[in-house]
Protein backbone atom coordinates (compact mmCIF):
# COMPACT_ATOMS: atom_id res chain seq x y z
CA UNK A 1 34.79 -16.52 -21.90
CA UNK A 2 31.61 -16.06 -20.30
CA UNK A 3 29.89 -12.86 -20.64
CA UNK A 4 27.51 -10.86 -17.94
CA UNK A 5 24.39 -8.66 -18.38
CA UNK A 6 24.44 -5.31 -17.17
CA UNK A 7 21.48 -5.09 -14.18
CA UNK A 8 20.83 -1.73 -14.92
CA UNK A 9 20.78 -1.87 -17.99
CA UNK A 10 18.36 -4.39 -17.46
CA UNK A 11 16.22 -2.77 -15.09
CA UNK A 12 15.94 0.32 -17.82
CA UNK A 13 15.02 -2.10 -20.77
CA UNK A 14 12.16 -4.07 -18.15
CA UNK A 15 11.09 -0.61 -17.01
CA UNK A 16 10.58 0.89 -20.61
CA UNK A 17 8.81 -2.73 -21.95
CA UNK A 18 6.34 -2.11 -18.80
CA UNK A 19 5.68 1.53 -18.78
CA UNK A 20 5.65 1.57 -22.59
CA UNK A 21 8.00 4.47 -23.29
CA UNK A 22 11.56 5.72 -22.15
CA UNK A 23 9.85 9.17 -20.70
CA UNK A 24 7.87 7.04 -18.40
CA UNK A 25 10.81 4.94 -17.45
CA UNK A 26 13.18 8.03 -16.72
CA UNK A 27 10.67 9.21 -14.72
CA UNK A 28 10.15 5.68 -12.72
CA UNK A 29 14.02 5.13 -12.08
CA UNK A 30 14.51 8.91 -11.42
CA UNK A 31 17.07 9.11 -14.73
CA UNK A 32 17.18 11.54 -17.62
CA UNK A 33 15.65 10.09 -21.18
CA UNK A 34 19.44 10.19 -22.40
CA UNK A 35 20.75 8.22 -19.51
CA UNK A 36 18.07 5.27 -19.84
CA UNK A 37 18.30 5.19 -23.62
CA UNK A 38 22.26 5.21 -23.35
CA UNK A 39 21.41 2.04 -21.00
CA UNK A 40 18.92 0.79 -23.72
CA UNK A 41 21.92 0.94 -25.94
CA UNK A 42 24.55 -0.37 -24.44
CA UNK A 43 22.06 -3.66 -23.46
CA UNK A 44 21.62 -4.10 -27.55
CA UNK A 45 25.23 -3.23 -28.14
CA UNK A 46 26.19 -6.22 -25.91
CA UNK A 47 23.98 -8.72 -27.18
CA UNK A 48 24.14 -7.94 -30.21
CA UNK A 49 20.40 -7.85 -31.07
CA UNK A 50 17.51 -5.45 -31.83
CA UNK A 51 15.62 -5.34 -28.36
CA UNK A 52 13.13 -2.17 -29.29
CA UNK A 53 11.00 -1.46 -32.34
CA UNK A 54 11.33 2.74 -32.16
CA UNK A 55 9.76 2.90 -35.92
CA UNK A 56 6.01 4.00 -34.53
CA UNK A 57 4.05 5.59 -32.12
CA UNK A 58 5.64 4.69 -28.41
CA UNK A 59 7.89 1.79 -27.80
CA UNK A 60 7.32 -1.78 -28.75
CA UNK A 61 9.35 -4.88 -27.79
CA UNK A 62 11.24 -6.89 -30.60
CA UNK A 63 10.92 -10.61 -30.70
CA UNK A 64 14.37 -10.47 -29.31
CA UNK A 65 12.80 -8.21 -26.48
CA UNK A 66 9.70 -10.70 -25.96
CA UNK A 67 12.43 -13.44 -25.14
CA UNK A 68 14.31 -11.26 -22.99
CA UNK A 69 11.85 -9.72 -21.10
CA UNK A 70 10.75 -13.21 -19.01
CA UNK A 71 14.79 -13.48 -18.54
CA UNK A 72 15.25 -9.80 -17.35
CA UNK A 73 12.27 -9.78 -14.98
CA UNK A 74 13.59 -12.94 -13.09
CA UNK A 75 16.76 -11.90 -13.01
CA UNK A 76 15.67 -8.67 -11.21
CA UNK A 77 13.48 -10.24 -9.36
CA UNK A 78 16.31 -12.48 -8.16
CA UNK A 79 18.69 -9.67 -7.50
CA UNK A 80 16.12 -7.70 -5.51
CA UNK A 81 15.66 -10.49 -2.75
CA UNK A 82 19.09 -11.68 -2.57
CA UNK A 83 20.25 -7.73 -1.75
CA UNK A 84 17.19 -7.30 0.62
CA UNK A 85 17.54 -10.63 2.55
CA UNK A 86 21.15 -9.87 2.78
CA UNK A 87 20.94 -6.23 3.90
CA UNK A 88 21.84 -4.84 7.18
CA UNK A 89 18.68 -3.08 7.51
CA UNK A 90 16.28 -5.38 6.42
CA UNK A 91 13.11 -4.60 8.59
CA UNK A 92 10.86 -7.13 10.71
CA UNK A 93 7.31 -6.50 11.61
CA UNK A 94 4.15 -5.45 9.64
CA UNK A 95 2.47 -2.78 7.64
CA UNK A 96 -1.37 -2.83 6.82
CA UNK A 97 -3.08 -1.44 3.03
CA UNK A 98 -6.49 -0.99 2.36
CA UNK A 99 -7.79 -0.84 -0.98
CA UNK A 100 -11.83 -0.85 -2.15
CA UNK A 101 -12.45 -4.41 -3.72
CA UNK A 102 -13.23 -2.61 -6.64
CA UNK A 103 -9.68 -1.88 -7.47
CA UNK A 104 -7.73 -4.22 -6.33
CA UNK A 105 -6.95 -5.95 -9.71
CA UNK A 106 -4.85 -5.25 -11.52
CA UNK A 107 -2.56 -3.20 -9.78
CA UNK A 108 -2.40 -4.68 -6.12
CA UNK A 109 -0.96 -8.38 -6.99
CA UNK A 110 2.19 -6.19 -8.87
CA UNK A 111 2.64 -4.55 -5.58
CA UNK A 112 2.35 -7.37 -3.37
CA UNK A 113 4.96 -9.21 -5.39
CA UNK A 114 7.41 -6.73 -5.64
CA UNK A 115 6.86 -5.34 -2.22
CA UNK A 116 7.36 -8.82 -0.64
CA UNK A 117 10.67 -9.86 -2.82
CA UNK A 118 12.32 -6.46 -1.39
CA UNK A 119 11.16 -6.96 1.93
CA UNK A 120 11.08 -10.41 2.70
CA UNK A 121 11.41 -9.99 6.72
CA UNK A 122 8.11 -7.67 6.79
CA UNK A 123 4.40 -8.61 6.72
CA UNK A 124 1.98 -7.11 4.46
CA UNK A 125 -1.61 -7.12 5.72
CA UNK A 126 -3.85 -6.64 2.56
CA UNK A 127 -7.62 -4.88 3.86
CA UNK A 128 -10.06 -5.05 1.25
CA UNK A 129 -13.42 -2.62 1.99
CA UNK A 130 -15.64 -0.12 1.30
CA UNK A 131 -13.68 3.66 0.82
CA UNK A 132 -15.73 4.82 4.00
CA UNK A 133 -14.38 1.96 6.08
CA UNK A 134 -11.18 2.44 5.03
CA UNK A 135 -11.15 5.94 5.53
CA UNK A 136 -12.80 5.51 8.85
CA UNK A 137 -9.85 2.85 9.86
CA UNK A 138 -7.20 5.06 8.67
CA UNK A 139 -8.42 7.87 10.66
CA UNK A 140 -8.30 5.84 13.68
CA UNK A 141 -4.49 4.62 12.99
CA UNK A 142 -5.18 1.40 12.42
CA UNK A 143 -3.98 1.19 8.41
CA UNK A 144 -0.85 2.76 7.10
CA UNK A 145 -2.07 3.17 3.52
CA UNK A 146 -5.20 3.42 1.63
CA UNK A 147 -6.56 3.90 -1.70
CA UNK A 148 -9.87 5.01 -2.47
CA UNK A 149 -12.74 5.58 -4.85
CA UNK A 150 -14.37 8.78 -4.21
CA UNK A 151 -15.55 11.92 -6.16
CA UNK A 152 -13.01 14.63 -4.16
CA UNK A 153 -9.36 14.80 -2.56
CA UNK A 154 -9.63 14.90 1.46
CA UNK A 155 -6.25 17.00 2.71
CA UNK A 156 -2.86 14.90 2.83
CA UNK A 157 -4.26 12.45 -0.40
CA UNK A 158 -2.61 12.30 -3.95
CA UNK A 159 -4.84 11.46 -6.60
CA UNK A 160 -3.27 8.68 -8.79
CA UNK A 161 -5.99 8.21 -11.80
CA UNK A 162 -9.26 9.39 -12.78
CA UNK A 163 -11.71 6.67 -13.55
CA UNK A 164 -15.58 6.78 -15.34
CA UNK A 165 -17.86 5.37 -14.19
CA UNK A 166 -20.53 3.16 -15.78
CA UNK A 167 -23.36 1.52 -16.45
CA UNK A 168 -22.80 -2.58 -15.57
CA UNK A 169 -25.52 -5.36 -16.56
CA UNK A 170 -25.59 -9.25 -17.16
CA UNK A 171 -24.91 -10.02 -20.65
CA UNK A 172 -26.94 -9.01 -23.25
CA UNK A 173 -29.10 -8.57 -20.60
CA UNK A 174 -32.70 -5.83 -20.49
CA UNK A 175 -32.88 -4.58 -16.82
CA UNK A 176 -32.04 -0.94 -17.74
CA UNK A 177 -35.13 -0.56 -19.80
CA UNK A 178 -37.04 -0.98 -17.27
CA UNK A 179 -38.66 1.43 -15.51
CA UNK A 180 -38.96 2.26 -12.50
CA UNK A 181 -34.82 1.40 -12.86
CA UNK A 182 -33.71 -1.48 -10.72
CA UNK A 183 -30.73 -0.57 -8.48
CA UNK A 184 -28.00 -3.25 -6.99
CA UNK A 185 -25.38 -1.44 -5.00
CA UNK A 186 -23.82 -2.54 -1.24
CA UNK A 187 -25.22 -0.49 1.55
CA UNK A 188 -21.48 0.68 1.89
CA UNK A 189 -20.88 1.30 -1.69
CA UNK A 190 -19.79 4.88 -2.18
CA UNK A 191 -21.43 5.42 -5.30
CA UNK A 192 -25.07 4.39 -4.46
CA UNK A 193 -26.22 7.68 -3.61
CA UNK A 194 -24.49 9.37 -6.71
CA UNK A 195 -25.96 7.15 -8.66
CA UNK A 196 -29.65 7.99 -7.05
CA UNK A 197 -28.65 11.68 -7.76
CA UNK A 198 -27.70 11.52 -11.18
CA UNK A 199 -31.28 9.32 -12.02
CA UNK A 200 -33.20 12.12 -10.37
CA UNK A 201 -31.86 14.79 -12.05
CA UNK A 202 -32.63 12.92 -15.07
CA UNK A 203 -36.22 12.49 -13.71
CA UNK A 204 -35.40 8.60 -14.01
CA UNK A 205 -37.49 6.59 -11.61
CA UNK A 206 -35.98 4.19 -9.67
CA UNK A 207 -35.96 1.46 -7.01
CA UNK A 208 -33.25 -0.82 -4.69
CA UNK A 209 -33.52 -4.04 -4.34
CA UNK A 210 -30.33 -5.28 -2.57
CA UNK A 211 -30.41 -4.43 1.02
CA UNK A 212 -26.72 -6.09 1.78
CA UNK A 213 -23.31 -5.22 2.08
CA UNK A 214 -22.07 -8.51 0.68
CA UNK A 215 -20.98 -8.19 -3.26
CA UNK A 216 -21.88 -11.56 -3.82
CA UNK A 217 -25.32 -10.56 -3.96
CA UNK A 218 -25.08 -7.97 -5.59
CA UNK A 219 -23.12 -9.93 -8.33
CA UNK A 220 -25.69 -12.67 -8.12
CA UNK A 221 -28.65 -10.35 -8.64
CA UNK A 222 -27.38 -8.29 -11.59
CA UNK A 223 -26.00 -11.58 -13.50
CA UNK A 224 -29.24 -12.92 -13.20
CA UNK A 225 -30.46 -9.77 -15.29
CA UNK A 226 -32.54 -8.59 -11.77
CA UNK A 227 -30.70 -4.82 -11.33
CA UNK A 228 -28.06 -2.59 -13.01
CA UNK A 229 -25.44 -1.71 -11.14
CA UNK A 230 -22.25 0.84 -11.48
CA UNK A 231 -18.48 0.09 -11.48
CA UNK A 232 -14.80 2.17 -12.56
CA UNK A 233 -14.37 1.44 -16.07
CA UNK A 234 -11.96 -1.06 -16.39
CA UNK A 235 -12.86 -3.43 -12.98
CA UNK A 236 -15.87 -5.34 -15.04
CA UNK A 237 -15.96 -9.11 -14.25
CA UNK A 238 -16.75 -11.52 -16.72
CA UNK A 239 -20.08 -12.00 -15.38
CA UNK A 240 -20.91 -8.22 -16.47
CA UNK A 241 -21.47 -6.39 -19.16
CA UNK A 242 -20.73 -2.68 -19.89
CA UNK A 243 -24.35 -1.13 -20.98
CA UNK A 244 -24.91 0.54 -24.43
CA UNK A 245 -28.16 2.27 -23.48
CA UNK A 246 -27.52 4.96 -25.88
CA UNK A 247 -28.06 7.61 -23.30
CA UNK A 248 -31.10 6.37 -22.46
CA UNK A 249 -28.73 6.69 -19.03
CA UNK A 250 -27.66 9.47 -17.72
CA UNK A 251 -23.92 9.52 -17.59
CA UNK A 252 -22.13 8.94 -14.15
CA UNK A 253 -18.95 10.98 -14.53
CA UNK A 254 -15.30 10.39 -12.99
CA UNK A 255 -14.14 9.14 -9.73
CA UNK A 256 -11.00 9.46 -8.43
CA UNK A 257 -8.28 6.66 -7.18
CA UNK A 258 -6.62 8.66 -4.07
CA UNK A 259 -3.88 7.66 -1.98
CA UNK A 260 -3.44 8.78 2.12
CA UNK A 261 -0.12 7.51 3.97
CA UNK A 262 0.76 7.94 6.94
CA UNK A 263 4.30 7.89 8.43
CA UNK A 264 4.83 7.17 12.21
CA UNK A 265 7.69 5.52 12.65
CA UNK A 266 7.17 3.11 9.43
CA UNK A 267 9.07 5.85 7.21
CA UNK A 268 11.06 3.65 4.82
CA UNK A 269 8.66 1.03 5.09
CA UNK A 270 5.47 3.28 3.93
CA UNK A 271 7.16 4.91 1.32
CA UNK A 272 8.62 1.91 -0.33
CA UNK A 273 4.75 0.76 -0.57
CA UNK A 274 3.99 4.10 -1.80
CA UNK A 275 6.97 3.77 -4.76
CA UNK A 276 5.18 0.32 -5.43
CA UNK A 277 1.73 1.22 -5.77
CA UNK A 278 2.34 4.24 -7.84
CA UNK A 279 4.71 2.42 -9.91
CA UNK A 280 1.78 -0.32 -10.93
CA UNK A 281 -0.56 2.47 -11.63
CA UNK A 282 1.61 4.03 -13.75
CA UNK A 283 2.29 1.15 -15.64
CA UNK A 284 -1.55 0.63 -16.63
CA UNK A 285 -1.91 3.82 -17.21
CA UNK A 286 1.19 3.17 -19.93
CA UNK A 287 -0.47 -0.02 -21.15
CA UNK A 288 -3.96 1.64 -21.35
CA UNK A 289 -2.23 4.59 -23.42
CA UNK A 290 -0.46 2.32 -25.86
């Protein structure tokens, strides 16, 4: 006789292999610890197998877990779509997010996904700028979510993460002992003139030499070993390399990811892409912790 999986007792077990712990799965699903490790349970229980290693720090997967996982997450994924296609009150029309280039990966493609299998009938319009501009264009009504980089909290915002930021250079490259420092920041880049702060209070001379607001060149002339440049830990390309100056530097402190929303007459909508985006952050934030 055939048997059937329990969806929400998949969605638990998917939710605690991504977030890396049942606390930060209750919290996700909006369950109690005992409730989503009851799930947990009765998932093993009904196959039979070992699906969690509990014996250390935070939760691991089994290999029994590994193979499941790929299963479960299609199977959800699945499930989602069918129920939104099918619902009565699936929505038509189109909501607009702006996020600094800076961060879109890795957290944006997990909320475009997920946001487009539940609703299939709307359009997502992804804006990628500079914080200003997309404060600027919020302001004006003409996005209905941002994130941001930026040192403060404007009124309305939730801050999501706290992020450091560094010192970025080619590859084994020598710019940053040179002196005065070479600079390669966009025009629009927020953290240009923090930067310029923090090397004058360190009586650091230094000079710009991009005059652009394209990142290509700024990518171009700090790969080439031309100019330093700063980033959010984490958001390096391949083409960079984090600097080890020793603290020949002076160090560039934390920036914040923020999130403003606004809510006329895209309620459900807007906070569904809300639930998305700080579900993915909280999910690196797991995986970074782990």
């Amino acid at each position: 006789m055939a048997r059937n999986l329990d969806m929400t007792a998949l969605r638990a077990f998917v939710t605690v292999a991504e977030t890396g712990g049942v606390t930060r799965a209750a919290g996700l699903l909006n369950l109690t610890q005992s409730a989503v490790s009851m799930q947990l349970k009765r998932l093993e229980e009904s196959l039979g197998l070992s699906l969690l290693d509990r014996s250390g720090r935070g939760v691991t997967l089994t290999r029994s877990g590994e193979q499941l996982l790929g299963y479960a997450q299609e199977m959800l994924a699945l499930n989602d779509e069918a129920l939104s296609r099918l619902s009565t009150h699936a929505y038509a029309g189109q909501i607009t997010l702006g996020v600094p280039h800076d961060v879109v990966y890795p957290a944006i493609p997990q909320v475009l996904r997920r946001f487009a299998a539940c609703w299939p009938q709307v359009k997502l319009q992804l804006v990628s700028e500079f914080t200003s501009v997309l404060k600027a264009q919020f302001a004006r009504g003409e996005l209905d979510v941002i994130l941001t980089t930026e040192a403060d909290l404007d009124p309305g915002g939730e801050t999501l993460a706290r992020r450091r930021l560094v010192w970025v250079g080619a590859p084994g490259g020598q710019a940053w002992r040179q002196r005065p420092l070479r600079l390669a920041h966009e025009t629009g880049c927020i953290f240009r003139q923090a930067v310029q702060r923090r090397l004058d209070a360190a009586g650091i001379r230094w000079e710009d030499v991009v005059e652009s607001s394209s990142s290509r060149t700024v990518e171009a002339t700090v790969s080439a070993d031309l100019a330093v440049h700063s980033m959010i830990e984490g958001t390096e390309p391949e083409i960079f390399e984090r600097i080890a100056h020793g603290g020949a530097l002076p160090d560039l402190g934390t920036v914040r990811i923020n999130l403003y929303h606004s809510d006329p007459g895209k309620a459900e909508l807007v906070q569904a892409l809300v639930a998305e985006i700080r579900r993915a952050v909280a999910e690196i934030a797991a995986r970074e912790a782990a």
